[in-house]
PDB file of N, CA and C in Angstrom:
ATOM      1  N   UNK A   1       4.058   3.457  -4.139  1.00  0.00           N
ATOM      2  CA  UNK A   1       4.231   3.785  -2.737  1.00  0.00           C
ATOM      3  C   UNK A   1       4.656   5.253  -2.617  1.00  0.00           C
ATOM      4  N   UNK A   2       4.218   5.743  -1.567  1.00  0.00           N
ATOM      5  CA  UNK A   2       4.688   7.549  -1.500  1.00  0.00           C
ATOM      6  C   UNK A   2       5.603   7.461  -0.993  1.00  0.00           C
ATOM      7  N   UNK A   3       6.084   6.951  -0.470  1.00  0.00           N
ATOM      8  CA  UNK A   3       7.037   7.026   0.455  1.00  0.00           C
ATOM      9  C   UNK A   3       8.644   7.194  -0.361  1.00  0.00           C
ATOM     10  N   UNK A   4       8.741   6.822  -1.778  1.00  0.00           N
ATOM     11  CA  UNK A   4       9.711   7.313  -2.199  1.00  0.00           C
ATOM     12  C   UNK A   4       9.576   8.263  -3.167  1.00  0.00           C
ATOM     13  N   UNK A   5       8.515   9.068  -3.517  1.00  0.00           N
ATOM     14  CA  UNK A   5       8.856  10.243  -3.931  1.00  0.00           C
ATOM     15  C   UNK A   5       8.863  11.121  -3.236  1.00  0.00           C
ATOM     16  N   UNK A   6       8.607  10.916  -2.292  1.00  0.00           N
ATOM     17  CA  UNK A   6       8.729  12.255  -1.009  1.00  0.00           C
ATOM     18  C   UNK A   6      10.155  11.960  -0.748  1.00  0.00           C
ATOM     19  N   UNK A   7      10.858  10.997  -0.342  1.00  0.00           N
ATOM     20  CA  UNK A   7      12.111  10.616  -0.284  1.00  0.00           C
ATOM     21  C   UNK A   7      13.259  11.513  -1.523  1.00  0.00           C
ATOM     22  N   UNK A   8      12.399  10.643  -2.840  1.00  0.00           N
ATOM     23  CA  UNK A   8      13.448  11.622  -3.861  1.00  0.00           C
ATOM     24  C   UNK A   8      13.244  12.694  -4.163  1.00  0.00           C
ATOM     25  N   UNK A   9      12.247  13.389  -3.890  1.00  0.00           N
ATOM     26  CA  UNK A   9      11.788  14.822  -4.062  1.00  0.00           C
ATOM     27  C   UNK A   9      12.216  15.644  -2.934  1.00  0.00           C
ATOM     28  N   UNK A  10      12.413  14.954  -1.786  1.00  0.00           N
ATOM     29  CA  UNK A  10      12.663  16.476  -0.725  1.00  0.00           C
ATOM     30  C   UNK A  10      14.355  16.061  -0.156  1.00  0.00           C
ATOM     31  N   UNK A  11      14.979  15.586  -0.723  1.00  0.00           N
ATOM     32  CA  UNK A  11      15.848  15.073  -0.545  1.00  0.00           C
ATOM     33  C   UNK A  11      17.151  16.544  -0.742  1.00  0.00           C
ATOM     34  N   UNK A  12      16.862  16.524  -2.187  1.00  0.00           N
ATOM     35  CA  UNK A  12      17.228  17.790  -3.069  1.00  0.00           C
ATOM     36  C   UNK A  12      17.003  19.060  -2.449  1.00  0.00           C
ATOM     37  N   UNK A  13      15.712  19.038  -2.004  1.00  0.00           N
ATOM     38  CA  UNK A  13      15.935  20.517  -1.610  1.00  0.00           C
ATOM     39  C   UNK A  13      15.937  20.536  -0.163  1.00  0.00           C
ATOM     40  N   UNK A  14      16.274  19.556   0.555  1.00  0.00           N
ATOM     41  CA  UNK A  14      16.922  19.685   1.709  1.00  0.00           C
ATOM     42  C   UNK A  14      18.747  19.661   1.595  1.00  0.00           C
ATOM     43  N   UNK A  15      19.334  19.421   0.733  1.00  0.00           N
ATOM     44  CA  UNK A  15      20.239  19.632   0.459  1.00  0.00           C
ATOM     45  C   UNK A  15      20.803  21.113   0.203  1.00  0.00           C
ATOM     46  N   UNK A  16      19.522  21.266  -0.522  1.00  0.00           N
ATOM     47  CA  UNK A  16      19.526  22.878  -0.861  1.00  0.00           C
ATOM     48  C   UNK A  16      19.777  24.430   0.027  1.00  0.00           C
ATOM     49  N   UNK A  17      18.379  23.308   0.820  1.00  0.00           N
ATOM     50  CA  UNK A  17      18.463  24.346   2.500  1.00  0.00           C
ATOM     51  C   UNK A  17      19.655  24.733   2.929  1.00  0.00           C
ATOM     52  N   UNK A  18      20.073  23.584   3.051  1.00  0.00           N
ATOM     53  CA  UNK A  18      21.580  23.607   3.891  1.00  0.00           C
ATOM     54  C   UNK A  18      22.386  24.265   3.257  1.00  0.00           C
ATOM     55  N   UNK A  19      22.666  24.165   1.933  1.00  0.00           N
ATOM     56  CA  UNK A  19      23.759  24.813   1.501  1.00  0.00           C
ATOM     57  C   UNK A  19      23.795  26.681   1.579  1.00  0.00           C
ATOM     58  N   UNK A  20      22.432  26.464   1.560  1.00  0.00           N
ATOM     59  CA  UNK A  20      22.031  27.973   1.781  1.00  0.00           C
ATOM     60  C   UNK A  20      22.671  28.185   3.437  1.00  0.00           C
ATOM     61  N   UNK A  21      22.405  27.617   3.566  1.00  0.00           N
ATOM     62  CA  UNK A  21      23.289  27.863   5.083  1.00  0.00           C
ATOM     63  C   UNK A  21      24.542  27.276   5.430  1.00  0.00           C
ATOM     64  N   UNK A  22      25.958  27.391   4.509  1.00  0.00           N
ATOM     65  CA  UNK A  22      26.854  26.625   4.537  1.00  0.00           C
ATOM     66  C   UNK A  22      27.099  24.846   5.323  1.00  0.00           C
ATOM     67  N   UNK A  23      25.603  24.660   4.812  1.00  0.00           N
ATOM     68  CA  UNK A  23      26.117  22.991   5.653  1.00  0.00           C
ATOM     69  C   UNK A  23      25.723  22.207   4.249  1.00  0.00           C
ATOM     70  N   UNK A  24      26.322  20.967   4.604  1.00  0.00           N
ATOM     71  CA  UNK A  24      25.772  19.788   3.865  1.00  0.00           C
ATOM     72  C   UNK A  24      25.736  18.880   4.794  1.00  0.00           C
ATOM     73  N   UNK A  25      24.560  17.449   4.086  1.00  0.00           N
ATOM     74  CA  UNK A  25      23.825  16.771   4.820  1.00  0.00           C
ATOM     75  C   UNK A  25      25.075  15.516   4.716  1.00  0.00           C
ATOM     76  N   UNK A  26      25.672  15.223   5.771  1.00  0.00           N
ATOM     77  CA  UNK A  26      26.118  13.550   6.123  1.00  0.00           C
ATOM     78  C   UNK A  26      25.579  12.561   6.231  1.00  0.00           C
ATOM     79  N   UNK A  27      24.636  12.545   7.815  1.00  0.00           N
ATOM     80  CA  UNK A  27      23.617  11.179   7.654  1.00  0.00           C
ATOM     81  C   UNK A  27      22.587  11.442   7.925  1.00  0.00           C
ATOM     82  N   UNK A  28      21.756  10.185   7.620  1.00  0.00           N
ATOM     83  CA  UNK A  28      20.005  10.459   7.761  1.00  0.00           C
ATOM     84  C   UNK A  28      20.094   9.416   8.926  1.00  0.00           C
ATOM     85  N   UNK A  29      19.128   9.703   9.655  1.00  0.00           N
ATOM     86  CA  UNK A  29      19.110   8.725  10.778  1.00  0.00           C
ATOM     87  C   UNK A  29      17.518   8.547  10.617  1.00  0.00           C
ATOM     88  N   UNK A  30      17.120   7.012  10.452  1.00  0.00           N
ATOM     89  CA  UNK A  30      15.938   6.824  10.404  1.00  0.00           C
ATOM     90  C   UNK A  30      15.330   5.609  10.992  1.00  0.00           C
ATOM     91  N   UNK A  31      14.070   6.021  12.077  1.00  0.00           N
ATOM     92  CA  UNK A  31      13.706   4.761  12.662  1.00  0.00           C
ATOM     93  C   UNK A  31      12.561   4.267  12.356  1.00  0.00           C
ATOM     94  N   UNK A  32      12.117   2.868  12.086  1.00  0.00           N
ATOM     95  CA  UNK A  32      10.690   2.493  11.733  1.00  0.00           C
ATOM     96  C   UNK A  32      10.486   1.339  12.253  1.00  0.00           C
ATOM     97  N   UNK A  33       9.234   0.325  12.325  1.00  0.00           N
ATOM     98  CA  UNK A  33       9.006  -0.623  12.932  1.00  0.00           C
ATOM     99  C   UNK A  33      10.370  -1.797  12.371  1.00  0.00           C
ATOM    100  N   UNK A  34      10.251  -2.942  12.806  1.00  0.00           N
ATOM    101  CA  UNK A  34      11.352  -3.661  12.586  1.00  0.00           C
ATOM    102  C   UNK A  34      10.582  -4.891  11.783  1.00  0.00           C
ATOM    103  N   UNK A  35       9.386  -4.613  11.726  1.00  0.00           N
ATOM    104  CA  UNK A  35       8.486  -5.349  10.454  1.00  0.00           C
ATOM    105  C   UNK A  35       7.979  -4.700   9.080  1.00  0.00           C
ATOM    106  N   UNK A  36       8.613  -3.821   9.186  1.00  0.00           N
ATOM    107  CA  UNK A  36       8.167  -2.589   8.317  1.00  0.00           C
ATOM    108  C   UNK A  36       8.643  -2.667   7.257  1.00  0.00           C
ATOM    109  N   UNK A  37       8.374  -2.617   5.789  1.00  0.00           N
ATOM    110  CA  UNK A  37       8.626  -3.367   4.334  1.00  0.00           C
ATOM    111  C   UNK A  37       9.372  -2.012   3.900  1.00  0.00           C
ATOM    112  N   UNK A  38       9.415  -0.572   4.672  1.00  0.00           N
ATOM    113  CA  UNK A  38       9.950   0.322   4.279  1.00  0.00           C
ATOM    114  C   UNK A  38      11.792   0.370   4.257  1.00  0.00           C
ATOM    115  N   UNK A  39      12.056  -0.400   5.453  1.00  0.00           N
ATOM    116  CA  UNK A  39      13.146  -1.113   5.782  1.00  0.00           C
ATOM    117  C   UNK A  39      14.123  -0.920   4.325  1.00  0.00           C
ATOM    118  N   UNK A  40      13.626  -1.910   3.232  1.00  0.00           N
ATOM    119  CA  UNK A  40      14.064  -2.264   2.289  1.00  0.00           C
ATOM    120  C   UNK A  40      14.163  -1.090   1.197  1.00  0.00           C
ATOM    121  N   UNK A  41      13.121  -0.430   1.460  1.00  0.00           N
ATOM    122  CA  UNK A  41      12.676   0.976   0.248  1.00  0.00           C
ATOM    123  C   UNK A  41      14.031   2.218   0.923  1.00  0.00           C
ATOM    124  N   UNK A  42      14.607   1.982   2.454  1.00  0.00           N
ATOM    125  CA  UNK A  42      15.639   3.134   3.132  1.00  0.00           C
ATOM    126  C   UNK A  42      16.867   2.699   2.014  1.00  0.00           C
ATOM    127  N   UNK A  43      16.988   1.231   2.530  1.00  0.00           N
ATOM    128  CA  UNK A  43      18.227   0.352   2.139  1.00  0.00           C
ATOM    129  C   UNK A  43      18.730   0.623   0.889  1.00  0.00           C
ATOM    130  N   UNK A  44      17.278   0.430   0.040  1.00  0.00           N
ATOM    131  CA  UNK A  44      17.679   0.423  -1.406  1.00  0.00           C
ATOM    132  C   UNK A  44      18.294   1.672  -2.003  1.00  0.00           C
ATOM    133  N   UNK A  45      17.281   2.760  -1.761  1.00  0.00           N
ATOM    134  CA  UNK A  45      17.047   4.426  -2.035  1.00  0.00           C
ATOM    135  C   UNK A  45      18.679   4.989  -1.516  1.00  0.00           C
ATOM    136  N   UNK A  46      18.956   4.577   0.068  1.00  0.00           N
ATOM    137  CA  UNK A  46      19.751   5.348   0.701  1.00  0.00           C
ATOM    138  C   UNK A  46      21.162   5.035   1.040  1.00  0.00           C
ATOM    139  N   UNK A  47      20.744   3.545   0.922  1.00  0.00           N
ATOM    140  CA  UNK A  47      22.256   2.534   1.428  1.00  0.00           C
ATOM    141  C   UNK A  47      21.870   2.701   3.201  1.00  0.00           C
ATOM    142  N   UNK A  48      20.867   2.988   3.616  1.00  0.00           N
ATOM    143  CA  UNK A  48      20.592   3.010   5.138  1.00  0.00           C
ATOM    144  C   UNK A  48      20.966   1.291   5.476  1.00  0.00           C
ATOM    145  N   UNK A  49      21.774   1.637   6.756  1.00  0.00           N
ATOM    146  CA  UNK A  49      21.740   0.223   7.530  1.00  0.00           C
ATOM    147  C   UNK A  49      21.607  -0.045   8.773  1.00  0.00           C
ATOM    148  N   UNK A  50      20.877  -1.319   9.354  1.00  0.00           N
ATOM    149  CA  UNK A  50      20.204  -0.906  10.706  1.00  0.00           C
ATOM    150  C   UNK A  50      21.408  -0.970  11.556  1.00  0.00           C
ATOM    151  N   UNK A  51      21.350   0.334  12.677  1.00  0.00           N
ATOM    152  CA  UNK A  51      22.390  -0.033  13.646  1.00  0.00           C
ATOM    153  C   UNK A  51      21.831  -0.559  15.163  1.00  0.00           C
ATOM    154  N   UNK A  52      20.790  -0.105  15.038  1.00  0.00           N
ATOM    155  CA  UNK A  52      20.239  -0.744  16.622  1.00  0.00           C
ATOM    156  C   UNK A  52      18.452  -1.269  16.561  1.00  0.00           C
ATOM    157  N   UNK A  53      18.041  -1.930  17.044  1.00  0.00           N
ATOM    158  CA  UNK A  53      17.253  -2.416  17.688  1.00  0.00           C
ATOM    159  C   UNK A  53      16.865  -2.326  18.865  1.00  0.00           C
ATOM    160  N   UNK A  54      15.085  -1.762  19.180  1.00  0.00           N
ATOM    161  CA  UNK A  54      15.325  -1.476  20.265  1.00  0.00           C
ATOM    162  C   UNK A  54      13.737  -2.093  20.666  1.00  0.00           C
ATOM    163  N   UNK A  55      13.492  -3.606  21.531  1.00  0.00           N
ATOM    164  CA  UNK A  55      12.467  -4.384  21.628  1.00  0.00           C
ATOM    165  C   UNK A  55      11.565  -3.911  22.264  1.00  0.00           C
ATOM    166  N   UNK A  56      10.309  -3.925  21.757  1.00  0.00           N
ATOM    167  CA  UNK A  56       9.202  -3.636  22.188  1.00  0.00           C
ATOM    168  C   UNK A  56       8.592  -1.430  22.402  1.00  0.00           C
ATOM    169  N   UNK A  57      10.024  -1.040  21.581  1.00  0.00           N
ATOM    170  CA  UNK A  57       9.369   0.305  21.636  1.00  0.00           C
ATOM    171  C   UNK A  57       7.995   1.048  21.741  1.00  0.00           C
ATOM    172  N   UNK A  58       7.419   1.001  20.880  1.00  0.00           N
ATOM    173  CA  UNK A  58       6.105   1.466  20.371  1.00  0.00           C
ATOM    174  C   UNK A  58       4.833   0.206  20.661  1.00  0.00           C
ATOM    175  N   UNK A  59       4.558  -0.362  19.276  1.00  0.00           N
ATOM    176  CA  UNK A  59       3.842  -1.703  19.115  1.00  0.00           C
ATOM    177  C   UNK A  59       4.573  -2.988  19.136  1.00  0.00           C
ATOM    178  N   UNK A  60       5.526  -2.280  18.788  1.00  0.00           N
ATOM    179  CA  UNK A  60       6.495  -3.339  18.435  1.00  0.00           C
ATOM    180  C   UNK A  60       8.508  -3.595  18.281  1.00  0.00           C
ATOM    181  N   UNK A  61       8.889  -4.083  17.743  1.00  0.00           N
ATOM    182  CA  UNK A  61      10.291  -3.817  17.820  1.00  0.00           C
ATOM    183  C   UNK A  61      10.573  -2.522  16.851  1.00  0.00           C
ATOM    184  N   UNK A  62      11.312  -1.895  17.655  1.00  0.00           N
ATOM    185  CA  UNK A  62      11.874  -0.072  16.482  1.00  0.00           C
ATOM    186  C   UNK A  62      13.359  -0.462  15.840  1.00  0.00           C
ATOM    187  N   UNK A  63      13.555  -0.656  14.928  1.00  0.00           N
ATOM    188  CA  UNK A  63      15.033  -0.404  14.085  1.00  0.00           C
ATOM    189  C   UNK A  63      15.395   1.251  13.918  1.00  0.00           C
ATOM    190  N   UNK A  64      16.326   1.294  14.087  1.00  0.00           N
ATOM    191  CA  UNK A  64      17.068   2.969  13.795  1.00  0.00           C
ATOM    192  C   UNK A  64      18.097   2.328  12.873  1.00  0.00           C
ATOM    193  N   UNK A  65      18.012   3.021  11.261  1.00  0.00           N
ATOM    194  CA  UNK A  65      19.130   2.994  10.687  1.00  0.00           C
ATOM    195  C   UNK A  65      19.619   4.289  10.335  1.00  0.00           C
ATOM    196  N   UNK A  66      20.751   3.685   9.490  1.00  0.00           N
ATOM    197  CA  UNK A  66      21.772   5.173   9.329  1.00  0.00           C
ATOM    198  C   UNK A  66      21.916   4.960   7.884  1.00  0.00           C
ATOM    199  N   UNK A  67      22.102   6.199   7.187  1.00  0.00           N
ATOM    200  CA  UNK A  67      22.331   6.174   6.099  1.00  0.00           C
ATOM    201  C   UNK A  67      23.780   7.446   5.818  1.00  0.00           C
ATOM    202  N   UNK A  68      25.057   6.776   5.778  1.00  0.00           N
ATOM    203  CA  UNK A  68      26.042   7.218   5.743  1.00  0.00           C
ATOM    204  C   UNK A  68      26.135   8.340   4.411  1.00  0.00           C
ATOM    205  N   UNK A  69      25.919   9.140   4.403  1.00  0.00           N
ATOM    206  CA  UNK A  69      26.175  10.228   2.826  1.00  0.00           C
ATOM    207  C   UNK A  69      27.515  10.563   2.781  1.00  0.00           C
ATOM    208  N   UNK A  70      28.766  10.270   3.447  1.00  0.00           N
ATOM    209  CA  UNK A  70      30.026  10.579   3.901  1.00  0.00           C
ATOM    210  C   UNK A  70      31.116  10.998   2.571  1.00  0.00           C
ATOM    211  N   UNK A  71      30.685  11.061   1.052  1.00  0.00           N
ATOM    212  CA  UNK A  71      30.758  11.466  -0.218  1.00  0.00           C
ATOM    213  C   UNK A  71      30.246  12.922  -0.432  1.00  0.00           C
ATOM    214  N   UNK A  72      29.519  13.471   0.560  1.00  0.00           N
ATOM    215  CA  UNK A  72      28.546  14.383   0.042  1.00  0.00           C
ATOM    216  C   UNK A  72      29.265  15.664   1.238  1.00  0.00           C
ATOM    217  N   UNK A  73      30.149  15.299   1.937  1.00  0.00           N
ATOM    218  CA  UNK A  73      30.288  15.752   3.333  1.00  0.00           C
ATOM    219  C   UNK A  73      31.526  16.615   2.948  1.00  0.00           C
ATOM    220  N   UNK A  74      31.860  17.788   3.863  1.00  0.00           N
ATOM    221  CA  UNK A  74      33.059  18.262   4.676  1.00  0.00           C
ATOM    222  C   UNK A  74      32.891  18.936   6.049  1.00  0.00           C
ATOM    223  N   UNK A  75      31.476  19.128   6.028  1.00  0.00           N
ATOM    224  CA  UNK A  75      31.082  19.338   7.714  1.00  0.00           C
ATOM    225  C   UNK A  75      29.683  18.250   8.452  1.00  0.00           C
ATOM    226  N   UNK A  76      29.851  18.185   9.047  1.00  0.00           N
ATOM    227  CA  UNK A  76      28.742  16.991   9.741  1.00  0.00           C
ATOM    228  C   UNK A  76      27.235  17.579  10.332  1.00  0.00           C
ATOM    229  N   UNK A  77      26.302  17.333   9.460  1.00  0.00           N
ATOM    230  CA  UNK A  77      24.938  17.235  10.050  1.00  0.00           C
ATOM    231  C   UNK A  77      23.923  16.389   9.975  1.00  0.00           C
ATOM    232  N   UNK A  78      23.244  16.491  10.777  1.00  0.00           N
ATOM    233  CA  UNK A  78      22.130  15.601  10.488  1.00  0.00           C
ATOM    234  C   UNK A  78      20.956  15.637  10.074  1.00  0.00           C
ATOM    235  N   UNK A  79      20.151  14.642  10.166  1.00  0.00           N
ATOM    236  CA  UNK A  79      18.776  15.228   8.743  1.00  0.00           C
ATOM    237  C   UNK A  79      17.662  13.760   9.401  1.00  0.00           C
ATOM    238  N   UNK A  80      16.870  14.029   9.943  1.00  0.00           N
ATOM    239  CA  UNK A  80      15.787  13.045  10.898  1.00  0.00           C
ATOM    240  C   UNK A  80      15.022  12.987  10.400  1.00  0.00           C
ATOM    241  N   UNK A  81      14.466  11.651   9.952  1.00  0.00           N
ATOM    242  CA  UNK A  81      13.588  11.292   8.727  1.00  0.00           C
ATOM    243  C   UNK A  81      12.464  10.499   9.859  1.00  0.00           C
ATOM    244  N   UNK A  82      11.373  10.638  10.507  1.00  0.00           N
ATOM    245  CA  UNK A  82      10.480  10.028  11.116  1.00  0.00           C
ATOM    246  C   UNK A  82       9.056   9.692  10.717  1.00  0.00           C
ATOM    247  N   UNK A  83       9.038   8.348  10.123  1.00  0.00           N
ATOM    248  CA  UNK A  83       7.807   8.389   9.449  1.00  0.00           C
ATOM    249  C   UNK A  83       6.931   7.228   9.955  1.00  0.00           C
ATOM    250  N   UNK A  84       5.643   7.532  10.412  1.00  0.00           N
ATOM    251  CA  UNK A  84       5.350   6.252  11.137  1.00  0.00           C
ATOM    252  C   UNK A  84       3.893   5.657  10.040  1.00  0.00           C
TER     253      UNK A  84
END
């Protein structure tokens, strides 16, 4: 599946970015269908967990999870992962 080496590959050097610009990354906020097998590939990879549900968005029901990095942190940003 591509979807996680693009995950573990740009992960790093979005980390990178930031630091180049005195930030580091806190959370990922990521939304996908709520049937979506990727669900499990956020969960596993990221520790993402769904916080909302939102019925009938798109095609179908949208999950938005969060993936807390709060280890990695001393200033707060965010990092929007949208993959449909």
């Amino acid at each position: 599946m591509a979807l996680i080496p693009l995950i573990t590959r740009s992960l790093p050097e979005v980390k990178k970015r930031l630091a180049e610009q005195d930030s580091q990354l806190k959370h990922i906020l990521i939304n996908t269908r709520a049937d979506n097998y990727a669900q499990q590939i956020y969960k596993k990879l990221l520790g993402a967990e769904v916080e909302m549900t939102i019925k009938s968005l798109y095609s179908a029901d949208e999950v938005f999870m969060v993936a807390r990095m709060c280890y990695w942190i001393k200033e707060y940003r965010l990092f929007y992962i949208y993959i449909r």
